[in-house]
C-alpha atoms as a PDB file:
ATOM      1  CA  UNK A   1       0.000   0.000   0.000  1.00  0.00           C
ATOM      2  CA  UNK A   2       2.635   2.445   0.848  1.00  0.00           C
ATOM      3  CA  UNK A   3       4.307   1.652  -2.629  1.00  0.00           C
ATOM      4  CA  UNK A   4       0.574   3.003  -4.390  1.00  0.00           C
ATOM      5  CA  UNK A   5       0.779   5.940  -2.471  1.00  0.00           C
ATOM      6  CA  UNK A   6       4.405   6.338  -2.669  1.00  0.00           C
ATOM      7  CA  UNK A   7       3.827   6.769  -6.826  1.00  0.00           C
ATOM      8  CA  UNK A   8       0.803   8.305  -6.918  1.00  0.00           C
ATOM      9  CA  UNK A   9       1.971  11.524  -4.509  1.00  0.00           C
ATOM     10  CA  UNK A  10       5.218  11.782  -6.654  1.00  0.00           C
ATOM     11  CA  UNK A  11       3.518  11.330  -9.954  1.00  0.00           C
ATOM     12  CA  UNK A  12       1.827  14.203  -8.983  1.00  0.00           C
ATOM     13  CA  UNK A  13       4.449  16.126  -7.676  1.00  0.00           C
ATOM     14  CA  UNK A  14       6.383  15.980 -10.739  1.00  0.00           C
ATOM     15  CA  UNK A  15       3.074  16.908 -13.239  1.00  0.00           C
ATOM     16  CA  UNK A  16       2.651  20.007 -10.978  1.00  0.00           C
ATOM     17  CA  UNK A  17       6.194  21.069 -11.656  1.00  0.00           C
ATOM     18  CA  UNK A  18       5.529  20.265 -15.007  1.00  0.00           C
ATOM     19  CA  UNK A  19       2.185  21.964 -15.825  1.00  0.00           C
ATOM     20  CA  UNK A  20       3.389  25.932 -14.281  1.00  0.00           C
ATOM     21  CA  UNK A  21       6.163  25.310 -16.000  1.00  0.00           C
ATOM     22  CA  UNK A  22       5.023  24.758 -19.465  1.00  0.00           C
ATOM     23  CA  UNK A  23       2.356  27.658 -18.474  1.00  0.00           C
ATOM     24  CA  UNK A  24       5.386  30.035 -17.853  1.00  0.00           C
ATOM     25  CA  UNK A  25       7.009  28.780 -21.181  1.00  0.00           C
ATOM     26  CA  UNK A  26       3.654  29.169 -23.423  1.00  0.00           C
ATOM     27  CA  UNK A  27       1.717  32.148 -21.431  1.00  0.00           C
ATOM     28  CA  UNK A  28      -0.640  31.051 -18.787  1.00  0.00           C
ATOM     29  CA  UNK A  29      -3.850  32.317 -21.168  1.00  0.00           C
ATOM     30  CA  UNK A  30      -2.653  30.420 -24.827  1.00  0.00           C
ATOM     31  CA  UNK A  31      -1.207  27.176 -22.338  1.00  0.00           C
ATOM     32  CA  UNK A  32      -4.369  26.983 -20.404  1.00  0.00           C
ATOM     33  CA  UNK A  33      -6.554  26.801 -23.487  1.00  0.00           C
ATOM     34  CA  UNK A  34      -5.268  23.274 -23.189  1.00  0.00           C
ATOM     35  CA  UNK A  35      -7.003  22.166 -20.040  1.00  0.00           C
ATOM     36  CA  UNK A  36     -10.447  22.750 -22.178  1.00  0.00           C
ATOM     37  CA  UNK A  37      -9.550  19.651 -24.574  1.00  0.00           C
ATOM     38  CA  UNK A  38      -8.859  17.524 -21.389  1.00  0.00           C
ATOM     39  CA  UNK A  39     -12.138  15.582 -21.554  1.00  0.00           C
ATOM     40  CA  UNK A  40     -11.652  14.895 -25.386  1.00  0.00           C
ATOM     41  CA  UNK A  41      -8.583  13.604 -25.281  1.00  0.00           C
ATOM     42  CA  UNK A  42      -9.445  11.089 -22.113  1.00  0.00           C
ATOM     43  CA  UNK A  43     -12.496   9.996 -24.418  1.00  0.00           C
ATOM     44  CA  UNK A  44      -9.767   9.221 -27.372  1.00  0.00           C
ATOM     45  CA  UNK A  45      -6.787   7.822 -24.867  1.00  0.00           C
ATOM     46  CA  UNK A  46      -8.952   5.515 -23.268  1.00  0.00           C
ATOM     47  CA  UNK A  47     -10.466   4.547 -27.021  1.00  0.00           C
ATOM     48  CA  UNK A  48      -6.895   3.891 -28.018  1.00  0.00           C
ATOM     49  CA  UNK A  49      -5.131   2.699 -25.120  1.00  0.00           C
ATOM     50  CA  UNK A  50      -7.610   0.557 -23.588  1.00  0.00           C
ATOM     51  CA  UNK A  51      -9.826  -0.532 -27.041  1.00  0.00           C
ATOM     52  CA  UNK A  52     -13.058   1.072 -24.948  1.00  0.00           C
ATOM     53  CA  UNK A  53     -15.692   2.085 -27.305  1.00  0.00           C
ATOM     54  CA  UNK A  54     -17.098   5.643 -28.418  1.00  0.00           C
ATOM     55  CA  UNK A  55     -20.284   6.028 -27.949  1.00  0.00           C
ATOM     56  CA  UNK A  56     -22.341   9.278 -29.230  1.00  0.00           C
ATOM     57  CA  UNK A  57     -23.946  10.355 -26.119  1.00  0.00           C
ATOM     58  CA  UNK A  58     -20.095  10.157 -24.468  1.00  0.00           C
ATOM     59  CA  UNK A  59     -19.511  12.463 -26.946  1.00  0.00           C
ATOM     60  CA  UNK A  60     -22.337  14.841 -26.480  1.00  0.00           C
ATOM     61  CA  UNK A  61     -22.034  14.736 -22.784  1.00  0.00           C
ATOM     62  CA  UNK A  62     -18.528  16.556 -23.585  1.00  0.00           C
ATOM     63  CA  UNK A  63     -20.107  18.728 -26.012  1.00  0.00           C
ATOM     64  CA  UNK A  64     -23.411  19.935 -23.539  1.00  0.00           C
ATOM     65  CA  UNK A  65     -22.794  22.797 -21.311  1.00  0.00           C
ATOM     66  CA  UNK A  66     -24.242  22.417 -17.488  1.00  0.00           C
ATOM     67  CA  UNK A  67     -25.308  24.792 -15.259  1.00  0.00           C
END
Protein backbone atom coordinates (compact mmCIF):
# COMPACT_ATOMS: atom_id res chain seq x y z
CA UNK A 1 0.00 0.00 0.00
CA UNK A 2 2.64 2.45 0.85
CA UNK A 3 4.31 1.65 -2.63
CA UNK A 4 0.57 3.00 -4.39
CA UNK A 5 0.78 5.94 -2.47
CA UNK A 6 4.41 6.34 -2.67
CA UNK A 7 3.83 6.77 -6.83
CA UNK A 8 0.80 8.30 -6.92
CA UNK A 9 1.97 11.52 -4.51
CA UNK A 10 5.22 11.78 -6.65
CA UNK A 11 3.52 11.33 -9.95
CA UNK A 12 1.83 14.20 -8.98
CA UNK A 13 4.45 16.13 -7.68
CA UNK A 14 6.38 15.98 -10.74
CA UNK A 15 3.07 16.91 -13.24
CA UNK A 16 2.65 20.01 -10.98
CA UNK A 17 6.19 21.07 -11.66
CA UNK A 18 5.53 20.26 -15.01
CA UNK A 19 2.19 21.96 -15.83
CA UNK A 20 3.39 25.93 -14.28
CA UNK A 21 6.16 25.31 -16.00
CA UNK A 22 5.02 24.76 -19.47
CA UNK A 23 2.36 27.66 -18.47
CA UNK A 24 5.39 30.04 -17.85
CA UNK A 25 7.01 28.78 -21.18
CA UNK A 26 3.65 29.17 -23.42
CA UNK A 27 1.72 32.15 -21.43
CA UNK A 28 -0.64 31.05 -18.79
CA UNK A 29 -3.85 32.32 -21.17
CA UNK A 30 -2.65 30.42 -24.83
CA UNK A 31 -1.21 27.18 -22.34
CA UNK A 32 -4.37 26.98 -20.40
CA UNK A 33 -6.55 26.80 -23.49
CA UNK A 34 -5.27 23.27 -23.19
CA UNK A 35 -7.00 22.17 -20.04
CA UNK A 36 -10.45 22.75 -22.18
CA UNK A 37 -9.55 19.65 -24.57
CA UNK A 38 -8.86 17.52 -21.39
CA UNK A 39 -12.14 15.58 -21.55
CA UNK A 40 -11.65 14.90 -25.39
CA UNK A 41 -8.58 13.60 -25.28
CA UNK A 42 -9.44 11.09 -22.11
CA UNK A 43 -12.50 10.00 -24.42
CA UNK A 44 -9.77 9.22 -27.37
CA UNK A 45 -6.79 7.82 -24.87
CA UNK A 46 -8.95 5.52 -23.27
CA UNK A 47 -10.47 4.55 -27.02
CA UNK A 48 -6.90 3.89 -28.02
CA UNK A 49 -5.13 2.70 -25.12
CA UNK A 50 -7.61 0.56 -23.59
CA UNK A 51 -9.83 -0.53 -27.04
CA UNK A 52 -13.06 1.07 -24.95
CA UNK A 53 -15.69 2.09 -27.31
CA UNK A 54 -17.10 5.64 -28.42
CA UNK A 55 -20.28 6.03 -27.95
CA UNK A 56 -22.34 9.28 -29.23
CA UNK A 57 -23.95 10.35 -26.12
CA UNK A 58 -20.09 10.16 -24.47
CA UNK A 59 -19.51 12.46 -26.95
CA UNK A 60 -22.34 14.84 -26.48
CA UNK A 61 -22.03 14.74 -22.78
CA UNK A 62 -18.53 16.56 -23.58
CA UNK A 63 -20.11 18.73 -26.01
CA UNK A 64 -23.41 19.93 -23.54
CA UNK A 65 -22.79 22.80 -21.31
CA UNK A 66 -24.24 22.42 -17.49
CA UNK A 67 -25.31 24.79 -15.26
Amino acid sequence: MHQVIYFSVLSQFIAFFAWYHGMAMGGVARVGQIQLLQPFLTLLASAMLLGETLEPIALERRFSIRS
